[in-house]
Protein backbone atom coordinates (compact mmCIF):
# COMPACT_ATOMS: atom_id res chain seq x y z
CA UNK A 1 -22.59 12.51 -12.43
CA UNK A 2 -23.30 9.39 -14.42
CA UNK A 3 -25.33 6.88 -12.21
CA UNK A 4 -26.72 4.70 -14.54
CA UNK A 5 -26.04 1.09 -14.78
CA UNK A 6 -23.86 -0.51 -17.41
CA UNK A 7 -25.86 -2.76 -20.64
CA UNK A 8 -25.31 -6.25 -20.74
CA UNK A 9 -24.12 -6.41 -23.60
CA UNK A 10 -21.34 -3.98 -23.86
CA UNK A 11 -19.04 -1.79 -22.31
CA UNK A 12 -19.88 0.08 -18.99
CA UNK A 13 -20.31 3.69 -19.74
CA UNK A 14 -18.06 5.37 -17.03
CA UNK A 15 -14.70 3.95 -16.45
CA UNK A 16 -14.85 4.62 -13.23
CA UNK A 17 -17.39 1.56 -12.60
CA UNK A 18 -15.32 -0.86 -14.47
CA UNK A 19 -14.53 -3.81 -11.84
CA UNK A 20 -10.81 -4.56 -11.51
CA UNK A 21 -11.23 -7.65 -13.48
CA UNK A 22 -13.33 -6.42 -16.69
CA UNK A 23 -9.85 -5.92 -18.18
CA UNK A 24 -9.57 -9.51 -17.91
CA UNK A 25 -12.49 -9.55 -20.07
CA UNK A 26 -11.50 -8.30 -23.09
CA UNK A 27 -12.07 -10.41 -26.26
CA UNK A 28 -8.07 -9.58 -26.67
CA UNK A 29 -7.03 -11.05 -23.51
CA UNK A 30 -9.02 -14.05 -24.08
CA UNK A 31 -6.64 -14.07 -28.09
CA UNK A 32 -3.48 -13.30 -26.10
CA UNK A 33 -4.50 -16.44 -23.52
CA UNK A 34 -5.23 -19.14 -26.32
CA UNK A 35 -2.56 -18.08 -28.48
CA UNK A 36 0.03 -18.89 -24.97
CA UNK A 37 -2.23 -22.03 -24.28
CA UNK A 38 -1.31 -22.64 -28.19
CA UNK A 39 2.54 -21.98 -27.58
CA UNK A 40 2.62 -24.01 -24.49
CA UNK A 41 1.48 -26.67 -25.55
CA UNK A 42 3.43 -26.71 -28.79
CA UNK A 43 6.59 -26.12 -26.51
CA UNK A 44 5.04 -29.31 -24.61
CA UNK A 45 4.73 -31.42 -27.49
CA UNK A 46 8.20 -30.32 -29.29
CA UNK A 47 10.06 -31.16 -25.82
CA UNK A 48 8.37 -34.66 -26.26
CA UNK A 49 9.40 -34.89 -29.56
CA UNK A 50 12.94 -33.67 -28.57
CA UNK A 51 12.80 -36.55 -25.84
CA UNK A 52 11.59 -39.35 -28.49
CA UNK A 53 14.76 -38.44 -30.73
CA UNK A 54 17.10 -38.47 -27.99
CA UNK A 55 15.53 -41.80 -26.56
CA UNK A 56 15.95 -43.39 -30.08
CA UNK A 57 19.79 -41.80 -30.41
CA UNK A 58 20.56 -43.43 -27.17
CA UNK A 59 18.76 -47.32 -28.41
CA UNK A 60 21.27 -46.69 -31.68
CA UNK A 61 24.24 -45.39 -29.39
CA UNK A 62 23.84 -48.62 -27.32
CA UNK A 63 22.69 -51.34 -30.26
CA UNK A 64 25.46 -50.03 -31.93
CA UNK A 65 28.12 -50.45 -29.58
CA UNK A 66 26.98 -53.74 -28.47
CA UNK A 67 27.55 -54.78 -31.92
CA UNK A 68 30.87 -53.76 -32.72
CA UNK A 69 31.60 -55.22 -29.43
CA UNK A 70 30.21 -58.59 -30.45
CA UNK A 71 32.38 -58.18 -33.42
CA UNK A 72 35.29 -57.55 -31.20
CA UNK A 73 34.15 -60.34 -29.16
CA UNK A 74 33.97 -63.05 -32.00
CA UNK A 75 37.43 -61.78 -33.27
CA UNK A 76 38.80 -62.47 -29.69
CA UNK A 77 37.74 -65.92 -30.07
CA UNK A 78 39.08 -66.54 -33.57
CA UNK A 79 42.37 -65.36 -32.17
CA UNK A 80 41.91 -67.08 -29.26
CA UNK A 81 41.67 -70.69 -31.52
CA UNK A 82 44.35 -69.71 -33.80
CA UNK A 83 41.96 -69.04 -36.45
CA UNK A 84 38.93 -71.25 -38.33
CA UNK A 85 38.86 -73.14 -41.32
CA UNK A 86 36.33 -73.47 -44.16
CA UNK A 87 35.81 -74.11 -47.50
CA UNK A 88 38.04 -72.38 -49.67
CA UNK A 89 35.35 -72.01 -52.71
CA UNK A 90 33.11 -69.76 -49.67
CA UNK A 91 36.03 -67.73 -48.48
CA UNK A 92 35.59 -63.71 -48.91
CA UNK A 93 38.43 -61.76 -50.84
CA UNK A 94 40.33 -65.48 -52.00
CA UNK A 95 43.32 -63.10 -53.11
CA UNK A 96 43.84 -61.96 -49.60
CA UNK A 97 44.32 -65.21 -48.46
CA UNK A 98 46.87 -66.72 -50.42
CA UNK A 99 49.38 -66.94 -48.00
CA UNK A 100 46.71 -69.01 -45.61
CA UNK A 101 47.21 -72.53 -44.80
CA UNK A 102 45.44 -74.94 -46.64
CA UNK A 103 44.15 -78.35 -46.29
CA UNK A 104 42.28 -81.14 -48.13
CA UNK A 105 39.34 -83.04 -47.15
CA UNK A 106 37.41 -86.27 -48.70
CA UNK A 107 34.46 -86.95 -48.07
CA UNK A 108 33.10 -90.45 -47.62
CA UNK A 109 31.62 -90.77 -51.22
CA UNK A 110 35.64 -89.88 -52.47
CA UNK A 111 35.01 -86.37 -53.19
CA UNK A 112 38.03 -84.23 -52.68
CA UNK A 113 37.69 -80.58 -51.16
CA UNK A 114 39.73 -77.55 -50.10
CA UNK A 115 40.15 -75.83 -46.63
CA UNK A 116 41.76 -72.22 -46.02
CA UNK A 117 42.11 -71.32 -42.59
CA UNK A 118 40.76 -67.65 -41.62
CA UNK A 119 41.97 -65.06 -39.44
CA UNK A 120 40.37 -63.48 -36.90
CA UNK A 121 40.54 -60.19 -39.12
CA UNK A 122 39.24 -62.33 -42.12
CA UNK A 123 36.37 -63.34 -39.70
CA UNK A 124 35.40 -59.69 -38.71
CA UNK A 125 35.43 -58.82 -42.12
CA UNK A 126 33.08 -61.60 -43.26
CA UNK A 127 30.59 -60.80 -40.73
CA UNK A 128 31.03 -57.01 -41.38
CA UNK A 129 30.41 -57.51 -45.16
CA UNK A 130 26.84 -59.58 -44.56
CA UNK A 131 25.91 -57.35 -41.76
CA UNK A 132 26.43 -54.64 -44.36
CA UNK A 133 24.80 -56.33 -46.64
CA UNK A 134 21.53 -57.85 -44.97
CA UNK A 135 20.44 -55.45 -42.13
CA UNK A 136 21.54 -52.19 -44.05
CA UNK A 137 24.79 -51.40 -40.90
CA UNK A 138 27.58 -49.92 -42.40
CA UNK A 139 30.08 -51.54 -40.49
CA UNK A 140 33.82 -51.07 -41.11
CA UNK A 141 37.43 -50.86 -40.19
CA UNK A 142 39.59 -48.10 -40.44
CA UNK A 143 43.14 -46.95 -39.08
CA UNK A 144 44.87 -43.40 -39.30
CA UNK A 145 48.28 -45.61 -40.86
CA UNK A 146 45.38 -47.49 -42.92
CA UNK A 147 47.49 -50.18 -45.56
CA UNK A 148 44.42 -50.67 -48.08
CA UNK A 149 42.94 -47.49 -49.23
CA UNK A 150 39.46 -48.05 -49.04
CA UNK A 151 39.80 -48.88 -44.77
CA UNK A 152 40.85 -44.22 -45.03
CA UNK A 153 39.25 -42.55 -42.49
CA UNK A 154 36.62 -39.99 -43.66
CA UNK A 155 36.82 -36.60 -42.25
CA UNK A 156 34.12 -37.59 -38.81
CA UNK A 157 36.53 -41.02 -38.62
CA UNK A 158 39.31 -39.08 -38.86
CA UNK A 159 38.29 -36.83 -35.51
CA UNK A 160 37.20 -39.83 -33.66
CA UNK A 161 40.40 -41.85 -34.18
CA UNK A 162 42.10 -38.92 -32.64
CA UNK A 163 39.77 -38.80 -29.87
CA UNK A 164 40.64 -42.29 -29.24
CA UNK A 165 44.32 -41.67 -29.19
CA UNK A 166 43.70 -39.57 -26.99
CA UNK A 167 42.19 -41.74 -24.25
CA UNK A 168 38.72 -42.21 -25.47
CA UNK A 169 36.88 -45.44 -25.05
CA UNK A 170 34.09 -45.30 -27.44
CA UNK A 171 32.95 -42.36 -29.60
CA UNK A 172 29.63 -41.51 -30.48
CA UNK A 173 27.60 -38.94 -32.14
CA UNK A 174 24.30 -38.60 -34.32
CA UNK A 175 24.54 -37.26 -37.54
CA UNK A 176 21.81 -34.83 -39.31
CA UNK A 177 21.06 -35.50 -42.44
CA UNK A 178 19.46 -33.45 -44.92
CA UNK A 179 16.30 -36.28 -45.56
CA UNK A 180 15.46 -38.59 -42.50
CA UNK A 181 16.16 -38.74 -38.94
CA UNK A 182 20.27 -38.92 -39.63
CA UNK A 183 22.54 -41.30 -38.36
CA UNK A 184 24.23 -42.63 -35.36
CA UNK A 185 27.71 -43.46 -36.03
CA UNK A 186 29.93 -45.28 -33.41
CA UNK A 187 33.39 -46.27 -33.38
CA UNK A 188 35.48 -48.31 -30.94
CA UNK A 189 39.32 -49.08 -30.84
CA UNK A 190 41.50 -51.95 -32.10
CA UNK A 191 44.13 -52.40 -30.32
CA UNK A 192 47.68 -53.93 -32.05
CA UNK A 193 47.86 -57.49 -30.32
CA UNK A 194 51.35 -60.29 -31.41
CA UNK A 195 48.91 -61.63 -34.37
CA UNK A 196 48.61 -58.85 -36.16
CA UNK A 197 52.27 -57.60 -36.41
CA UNK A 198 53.05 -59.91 -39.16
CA UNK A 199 50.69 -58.03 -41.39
CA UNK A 200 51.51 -54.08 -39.68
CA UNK A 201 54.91 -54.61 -38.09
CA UNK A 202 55.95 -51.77 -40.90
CA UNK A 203 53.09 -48.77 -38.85
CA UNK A 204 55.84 -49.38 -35.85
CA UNK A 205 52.83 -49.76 -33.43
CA UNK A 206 53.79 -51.42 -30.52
CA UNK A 207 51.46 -54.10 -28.70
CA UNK A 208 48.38 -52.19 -27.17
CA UNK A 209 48.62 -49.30 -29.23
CA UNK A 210 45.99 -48.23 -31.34
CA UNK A 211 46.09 -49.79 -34.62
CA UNK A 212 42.87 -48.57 -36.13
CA UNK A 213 38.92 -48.60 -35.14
CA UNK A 214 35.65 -50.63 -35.62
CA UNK A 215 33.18 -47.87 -36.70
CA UNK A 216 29.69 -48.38 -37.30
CA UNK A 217 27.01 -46.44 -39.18
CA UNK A 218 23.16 -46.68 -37.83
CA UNK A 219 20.26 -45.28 -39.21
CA UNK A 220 18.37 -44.00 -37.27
CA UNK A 221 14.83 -43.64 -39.02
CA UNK A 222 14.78 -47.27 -37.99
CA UNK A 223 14.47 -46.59 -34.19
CA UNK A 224 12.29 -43.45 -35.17
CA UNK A 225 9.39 -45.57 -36.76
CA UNK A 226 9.54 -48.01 -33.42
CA UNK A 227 8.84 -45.07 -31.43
CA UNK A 228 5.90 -43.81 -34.06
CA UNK A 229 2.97 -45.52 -32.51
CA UNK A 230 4.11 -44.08 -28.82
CA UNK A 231 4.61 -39.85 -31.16
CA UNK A 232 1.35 -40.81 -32.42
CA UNK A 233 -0.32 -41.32 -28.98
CA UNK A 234 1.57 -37.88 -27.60
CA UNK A 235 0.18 -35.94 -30.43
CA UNK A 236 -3.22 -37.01 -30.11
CA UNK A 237 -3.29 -36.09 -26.28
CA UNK A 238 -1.82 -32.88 -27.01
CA UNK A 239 -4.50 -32.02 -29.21
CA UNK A 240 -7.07 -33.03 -26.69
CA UNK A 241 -5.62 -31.10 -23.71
CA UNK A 242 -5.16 -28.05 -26.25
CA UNK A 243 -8.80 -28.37 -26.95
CA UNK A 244 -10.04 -29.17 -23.32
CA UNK A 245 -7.78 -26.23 -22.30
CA UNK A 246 -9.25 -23.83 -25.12
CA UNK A 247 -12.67 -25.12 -23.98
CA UNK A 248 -11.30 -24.13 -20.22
CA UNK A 249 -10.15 -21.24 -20.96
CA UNK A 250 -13.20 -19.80 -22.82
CA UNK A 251 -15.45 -20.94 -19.90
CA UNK A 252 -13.47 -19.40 -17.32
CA UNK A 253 -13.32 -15.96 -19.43
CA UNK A 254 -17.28 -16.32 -20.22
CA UNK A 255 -18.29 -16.72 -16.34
CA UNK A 256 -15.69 -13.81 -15.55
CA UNK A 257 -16.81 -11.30 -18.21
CA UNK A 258 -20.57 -12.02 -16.87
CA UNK A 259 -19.11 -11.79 -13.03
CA UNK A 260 -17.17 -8.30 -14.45
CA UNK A 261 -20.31 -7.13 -15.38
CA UNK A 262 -22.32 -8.21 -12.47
CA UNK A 263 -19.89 -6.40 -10.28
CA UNK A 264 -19.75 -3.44 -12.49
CA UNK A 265 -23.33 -3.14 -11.87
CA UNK A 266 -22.99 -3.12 -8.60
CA UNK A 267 -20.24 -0.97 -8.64
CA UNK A 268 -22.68 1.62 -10.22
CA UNK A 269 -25.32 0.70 -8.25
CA UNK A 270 -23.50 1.17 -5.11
CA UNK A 271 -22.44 4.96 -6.96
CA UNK A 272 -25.92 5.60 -7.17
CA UNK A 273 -26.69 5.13 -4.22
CA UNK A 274 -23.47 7.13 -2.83
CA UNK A 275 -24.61 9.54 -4.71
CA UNK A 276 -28.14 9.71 -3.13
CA UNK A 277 -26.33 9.49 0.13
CA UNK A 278 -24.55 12.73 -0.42
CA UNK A 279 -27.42 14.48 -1.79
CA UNK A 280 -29.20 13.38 1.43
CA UNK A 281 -26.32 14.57 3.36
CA UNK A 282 -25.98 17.64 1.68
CA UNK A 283 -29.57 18.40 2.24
CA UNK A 284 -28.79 17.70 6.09
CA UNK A 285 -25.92 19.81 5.98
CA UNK A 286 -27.93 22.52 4.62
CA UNK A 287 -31.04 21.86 6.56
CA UNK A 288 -28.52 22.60 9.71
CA UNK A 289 -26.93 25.24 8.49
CA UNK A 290 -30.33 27.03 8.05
CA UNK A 291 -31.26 25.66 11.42
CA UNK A 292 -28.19 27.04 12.62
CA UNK A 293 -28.61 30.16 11.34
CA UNK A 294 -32.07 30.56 12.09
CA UNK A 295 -30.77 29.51 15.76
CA UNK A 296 -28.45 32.60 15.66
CA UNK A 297 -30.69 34.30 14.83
CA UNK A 298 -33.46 33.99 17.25
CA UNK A 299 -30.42 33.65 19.97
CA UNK A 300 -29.68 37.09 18.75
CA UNK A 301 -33.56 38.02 18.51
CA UNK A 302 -33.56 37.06 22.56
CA UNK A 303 -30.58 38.71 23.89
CA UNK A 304 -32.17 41.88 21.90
CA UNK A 305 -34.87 41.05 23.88
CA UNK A 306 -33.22 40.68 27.16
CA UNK A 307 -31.45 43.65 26.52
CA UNK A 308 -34.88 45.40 26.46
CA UNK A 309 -36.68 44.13 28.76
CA UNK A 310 -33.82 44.68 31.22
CA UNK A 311 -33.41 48.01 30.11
CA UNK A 312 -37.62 49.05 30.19
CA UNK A 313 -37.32 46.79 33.63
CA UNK A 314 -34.39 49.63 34.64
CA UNK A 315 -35.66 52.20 33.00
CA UNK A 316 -39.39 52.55 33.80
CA UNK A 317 -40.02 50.12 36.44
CA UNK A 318 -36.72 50.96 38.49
CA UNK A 319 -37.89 54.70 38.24
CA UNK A 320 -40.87 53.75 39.11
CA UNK A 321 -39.90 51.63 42.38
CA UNK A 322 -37.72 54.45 43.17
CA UNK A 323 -40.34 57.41 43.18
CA UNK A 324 -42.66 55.27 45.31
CA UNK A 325 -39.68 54.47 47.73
CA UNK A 326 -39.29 58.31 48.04
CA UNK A 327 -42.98 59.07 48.46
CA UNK A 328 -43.72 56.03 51.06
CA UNK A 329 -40.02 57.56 53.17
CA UNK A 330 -41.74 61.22 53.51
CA UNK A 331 -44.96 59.63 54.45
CA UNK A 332 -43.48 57.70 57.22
CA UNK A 333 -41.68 60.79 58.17
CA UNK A 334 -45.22 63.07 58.20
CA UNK A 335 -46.95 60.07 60.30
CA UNK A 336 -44.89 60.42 63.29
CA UNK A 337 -45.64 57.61 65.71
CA UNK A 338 -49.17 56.88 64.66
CA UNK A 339 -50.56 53.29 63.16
CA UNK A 340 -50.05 54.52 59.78
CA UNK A 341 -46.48 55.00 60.09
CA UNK A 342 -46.04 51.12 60.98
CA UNK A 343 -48.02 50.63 57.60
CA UNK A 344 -45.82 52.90 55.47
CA UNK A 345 -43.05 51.25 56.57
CA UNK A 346 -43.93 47.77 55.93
CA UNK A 347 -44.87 48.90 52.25
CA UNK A 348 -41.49 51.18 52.09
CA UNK A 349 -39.52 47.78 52.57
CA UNK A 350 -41.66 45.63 50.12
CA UNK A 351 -40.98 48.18 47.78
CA UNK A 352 -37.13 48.20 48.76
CA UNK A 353 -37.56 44.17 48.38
CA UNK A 354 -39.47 44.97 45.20
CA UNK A 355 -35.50 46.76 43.79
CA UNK A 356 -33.47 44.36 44.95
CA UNK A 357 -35.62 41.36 42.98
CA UNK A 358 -35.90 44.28 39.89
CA UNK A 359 -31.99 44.46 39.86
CA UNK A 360 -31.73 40.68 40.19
CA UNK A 361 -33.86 39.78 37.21
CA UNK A 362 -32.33 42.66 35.14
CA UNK A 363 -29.09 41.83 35.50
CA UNK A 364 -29.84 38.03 34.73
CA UNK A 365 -31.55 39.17 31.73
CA UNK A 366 -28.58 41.39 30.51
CA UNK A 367 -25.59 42.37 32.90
CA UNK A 368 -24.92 45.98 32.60
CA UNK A 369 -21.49 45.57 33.58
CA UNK A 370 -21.07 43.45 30.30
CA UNK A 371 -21.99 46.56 28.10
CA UNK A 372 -20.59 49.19 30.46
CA UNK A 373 -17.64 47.92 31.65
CA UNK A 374 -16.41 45.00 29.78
CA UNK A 375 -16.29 40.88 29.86
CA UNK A 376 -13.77 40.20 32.77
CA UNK A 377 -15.54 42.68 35.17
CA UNK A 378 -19.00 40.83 34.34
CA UNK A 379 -17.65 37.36 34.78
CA UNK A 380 -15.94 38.46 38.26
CA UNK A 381 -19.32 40.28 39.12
CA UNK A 382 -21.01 37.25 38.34
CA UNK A 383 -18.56 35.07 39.78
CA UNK A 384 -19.42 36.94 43.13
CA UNK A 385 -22.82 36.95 42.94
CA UNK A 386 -22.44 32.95 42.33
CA UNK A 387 -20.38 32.39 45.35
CA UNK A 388 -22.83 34.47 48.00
CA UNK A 389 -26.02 32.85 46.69
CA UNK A 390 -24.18 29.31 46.21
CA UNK A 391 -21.65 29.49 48.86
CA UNK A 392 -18.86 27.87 46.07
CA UNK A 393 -16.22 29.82 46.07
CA UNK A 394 -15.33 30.57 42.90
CA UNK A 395 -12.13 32.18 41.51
CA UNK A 396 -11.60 33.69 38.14
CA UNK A 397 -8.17 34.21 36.24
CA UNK A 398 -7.76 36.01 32.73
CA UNK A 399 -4.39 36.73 31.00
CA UNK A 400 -6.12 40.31 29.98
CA UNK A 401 -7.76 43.26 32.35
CA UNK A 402 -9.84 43.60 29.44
CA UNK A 403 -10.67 41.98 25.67
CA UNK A 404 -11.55 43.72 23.02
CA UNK A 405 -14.45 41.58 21.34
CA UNK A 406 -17.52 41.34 19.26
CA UNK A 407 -20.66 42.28 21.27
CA UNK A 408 -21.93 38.51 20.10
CA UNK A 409 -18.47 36.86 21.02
CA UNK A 410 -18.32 38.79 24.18
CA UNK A 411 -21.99 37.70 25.22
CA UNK A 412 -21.71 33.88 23.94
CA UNK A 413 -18.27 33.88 26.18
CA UNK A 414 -20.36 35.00 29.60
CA UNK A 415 -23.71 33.09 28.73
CA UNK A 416 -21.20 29.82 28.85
CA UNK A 417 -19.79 31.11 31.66
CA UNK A 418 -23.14 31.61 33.24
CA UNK A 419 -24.54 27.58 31.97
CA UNK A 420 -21.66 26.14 33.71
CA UNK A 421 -21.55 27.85 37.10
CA UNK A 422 -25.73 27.18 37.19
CA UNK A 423 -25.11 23.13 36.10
CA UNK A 424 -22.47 23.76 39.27
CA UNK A 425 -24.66 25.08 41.51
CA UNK A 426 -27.51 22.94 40.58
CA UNK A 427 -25.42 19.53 40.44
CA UNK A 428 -21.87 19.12 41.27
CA UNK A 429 -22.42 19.54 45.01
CA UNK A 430 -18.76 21.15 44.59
CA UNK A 431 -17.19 23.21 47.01
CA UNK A 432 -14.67 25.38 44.38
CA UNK A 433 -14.56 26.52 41.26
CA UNK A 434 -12.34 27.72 38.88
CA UNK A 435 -12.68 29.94 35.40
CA UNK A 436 -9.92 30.84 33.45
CA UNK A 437 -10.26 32.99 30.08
CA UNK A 438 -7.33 33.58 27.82
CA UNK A 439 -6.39 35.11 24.78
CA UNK A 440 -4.26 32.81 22.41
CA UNK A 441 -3.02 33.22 19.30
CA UNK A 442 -5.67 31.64 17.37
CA UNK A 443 -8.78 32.75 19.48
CA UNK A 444 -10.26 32.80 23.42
CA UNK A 445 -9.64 30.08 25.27
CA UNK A 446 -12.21 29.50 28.05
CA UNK A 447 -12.00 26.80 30.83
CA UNK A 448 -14.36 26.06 34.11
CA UNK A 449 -13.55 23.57 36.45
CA UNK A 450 -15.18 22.74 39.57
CA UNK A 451 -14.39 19.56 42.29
CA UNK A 452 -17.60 18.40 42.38
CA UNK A 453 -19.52 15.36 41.80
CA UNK A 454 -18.99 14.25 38.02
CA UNK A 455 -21.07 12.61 34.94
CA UNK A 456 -20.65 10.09 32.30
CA UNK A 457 -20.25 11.99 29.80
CA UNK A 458 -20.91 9.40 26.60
CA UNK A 459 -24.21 9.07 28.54
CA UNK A 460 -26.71 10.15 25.96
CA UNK A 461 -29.04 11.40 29.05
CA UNK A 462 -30.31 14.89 27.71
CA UNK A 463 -29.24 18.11 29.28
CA UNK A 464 -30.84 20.76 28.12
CA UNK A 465 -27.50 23.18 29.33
CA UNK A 466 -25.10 21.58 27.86
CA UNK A 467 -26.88 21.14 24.27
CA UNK A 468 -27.68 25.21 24.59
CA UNK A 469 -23.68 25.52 25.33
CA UNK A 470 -23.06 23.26 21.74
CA UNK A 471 -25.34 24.70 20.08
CA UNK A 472 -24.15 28.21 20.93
CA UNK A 473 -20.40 27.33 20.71
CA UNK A 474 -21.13 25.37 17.10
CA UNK A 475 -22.81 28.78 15.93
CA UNK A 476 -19.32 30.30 16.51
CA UNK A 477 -17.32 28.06 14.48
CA UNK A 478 -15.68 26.65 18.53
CA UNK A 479 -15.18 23.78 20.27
CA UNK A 480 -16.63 22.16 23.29
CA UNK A 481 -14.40 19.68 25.32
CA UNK A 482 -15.72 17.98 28.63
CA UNK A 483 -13.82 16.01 31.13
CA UNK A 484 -15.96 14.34 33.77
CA UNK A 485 -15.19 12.11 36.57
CA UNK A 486 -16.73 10.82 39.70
CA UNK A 487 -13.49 12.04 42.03
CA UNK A 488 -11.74 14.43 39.81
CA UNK A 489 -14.95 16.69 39.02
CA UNK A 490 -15.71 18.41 35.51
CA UNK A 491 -13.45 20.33 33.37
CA UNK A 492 -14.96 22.49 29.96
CA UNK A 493 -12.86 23.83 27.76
CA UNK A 494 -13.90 25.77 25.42
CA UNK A 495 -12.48 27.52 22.05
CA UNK A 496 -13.70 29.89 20.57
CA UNK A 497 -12.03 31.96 16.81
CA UNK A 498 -11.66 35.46 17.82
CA UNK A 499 -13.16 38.03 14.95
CA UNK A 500 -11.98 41.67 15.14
CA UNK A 501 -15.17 44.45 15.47
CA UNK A 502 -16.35 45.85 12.55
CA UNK A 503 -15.17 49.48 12.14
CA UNK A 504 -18.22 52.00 12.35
């Protein structure tokens, strides 16, 4: 296992220490940031731009219609006036007004001079030709039955006068152009009025029809270069919050690279340390597991022990006992009535006294029903016993006259047995209890109740009895379960995994 921290200046070594956000970090995903930064604000500054063309298409959409409208507006009048007359020598196009009234003037100092009257038409084509000619507006008329040849329609003319036949108002639309900014052209309708059908009364458009169009030509570079100073300013702030956000964005991925790597050492420190941890807690786990063992062992060492004792107790002391019982009974029968007799007798029922304690301890030591005739008779012998010394009764229940265990099983199953009925006796102050063994499918189930006084069991008050009933139940691969209550009494349960004898 790899446990030692990342360098500073590069890469952690493991992958799995990497902090979520040292991908983040990556000198790529600070390129792939700027170079979005880049495109947004280039998107930014083109939808400016886009907004600075359409503002100065709308300023030549609206000049231009308010011209041709003055136009319209100064023709009205002329019409309305029945026309205007000037000098004939200053008169536009002198051939197209031939059939114009005339008049002569004289001035004070005798000087004679001519007057031709003017149209409105004339008019609008007067101020057409210098608006043409001094502001750089191409202003002009046209018609769809046009009578001079140069007032055709071109083919964008052509579409708007249909437009307006059909219903239209004003058309407008801006024209690309290959150099430039394009132009805005406009065009508004001219309507046949009772003037003008001496000159058209041949098209056979009646009064109020449309008799042609005032179109208008703007270019728009003009209304571009107003707007330059205010492009100007917009480019210059893009290019300072591109920068400030470059700056921003290098900053941010600088302190998050160092944070990456802070945590990243952490991260590793923290796996070093989880990784001392589990050696620690392997080590425990082993240390118990020998301690465990070595408990097994010396548990087995003692009932070995027990086993002996009892048996030398049995054996050699019992025999022992027994002869001197014998021998003291056929001295009291040789005394007769004498003193001595009274003597043998007292010693012949200390040594009777002296069996009954010998059988007492052996069988405490090791029961030699448990070896002879099996678990269940033990734990009802002892059961017995229990209830004549203790005056509990106790009942026991098994779903088996006998089970066929492991010597060790079979003695770790009454010891419990034994622990419980002794914490009983000694503490619950109960008057019944109850054990039940059973054989389930997955091992022996063992339960003793009682309807005594109870404990707290998260109390962390040491009993010696209980820990010896873990410790022995943990050695078995079991479980322990304890229910305790001040009313209800205590309630063990205990499992333990049943293991088949080993075959001689």
């Amino acid at each position: 296992m790899n446990t030692s921290l990342p360098q500073a200046s590069g890469d952690p070594p493991d992958d799995r220490l990497r902090s979520p956000i040292w991908h983040f970090t990556h000198p790529l995903a600070l390129a792939l940031t700027a170079v979005l930064w880049t495109l947004l604000v280039l998107f930014s500054l083109w939808t400016q731009r886009e907004q600075l063309n359409r503002t100065a298409q709308e300023l030549a959409r609206i000049d231009a219609i308010a011209n041709l409208r003055k136009d319209m507006a100064i023709r009205k009048w002329a019409t309305d006036v029945g026309g205007v007359f000037i000098r004939e020598n200053l008169a536009p196009d002198i051939d197209m007004l031939s059939e114009n009234e005339r008049l002569f003037g004289v001035r004070s100092t005798g000087d004679v001079f001519k007057l031709v009257s003017l149209t409105s038409m004339h008019i609008l084509l007067g101020i057409q030709k210098v608006g043409n000619a001094e502001y750089g507006s191409k202003e002009r008329l046209t018609s769809l039955q046009a009578l001079n040849r140069d007032n055709a329609p071109d083919e964008w003319e052509h579409d708007a006068l249909k437009k307006l036949e059909a219903g239209s108002q004003i058309v407008a639309e801006a024209m690309p152009k290959t150099k430039g900014h394009g132009l805005m052209r406009v065009m508004i309708p001219m309507r046949m009025d009772e003037e003008c059908l001496q000159c058209h009364r041949n098209t056979l458009i009646p009064v109020g029809g449309l008799r042609g169009a005032a179109a208008v030509s703007v270019d728009l570079n003009t209304y571009w270069s107003a707007q330059e100073p205010a492009w100007r300013t917009i480019r210059y702030w893009h290019v300072g919050i591109w920068s400030g956000g470059l700056i921003f964005i290098f900053t941010y991925w600088y302190f998050l690279r160092r944070r990456a790597r802070e945590l990243t050492a952490h991260a590793a420190e923290q796996q070093e340390h989880a990784a001392a941890l589990h050696r620690h807690k392997l080590r425990l786990e082993e240390s118990e597991a020998r301690l465990r063992e070595l408990a097994a062992f010396l548990e087995t060492v003692r009932e070995g022990e027990r086993t002996r004792i009892a048996r030398e107790l049995h054996d050699e002391l019992g025999q022992a006992l027994t002869a001197l019982r014998l021998d003291l009974g056929w001295l009291r029968g040789k005394s007769g009535g004498t003193p001595l007799a009274e003597r043998v007798g007292a010693a012949l029922g200390v040594v009777e006294q002296s069996i009954v304690s010998l059988r007492r301890i052996s069988e405490d030591l090791r029961p030699a029903m448990l070896d002879s005739l099996g678990l269940v008779a033990a734990i009802e012998h002892h059961a017995a016993r229990f209830s004549q010394r203790s005056g509990i009764v106790c009942e026991v229940a098994t779903n088996r006259e006998e089970f066929e265990l492991p010597d060790d099983l079979a003695t770790a199953i009454f010891r419990i047995v034994q622990e419980a009925l002794t914490n009983i006796a000694r503490h619950a102050d109960a008057r019944t209890a109850m054990i039940t063994v059973d054989e389930i499918a997955t091992g022996i189930r063992v339960e003793i109740a009682d309807d005594g006084k109870g404990f707290d069991v998260a109390s962390r008050t040491t009993r010696f009895g209980l820990l010896g009933m873990r410790e022995r139940i943990a050695m078995l691969g079991g479980q322990l379960e304890i229910e305790s209550a001040a009313t209800t009494g205590t309630h063990i349960r205990v499992w333990l995994p049943q293991r088949q004898e080993p075959q001689p």
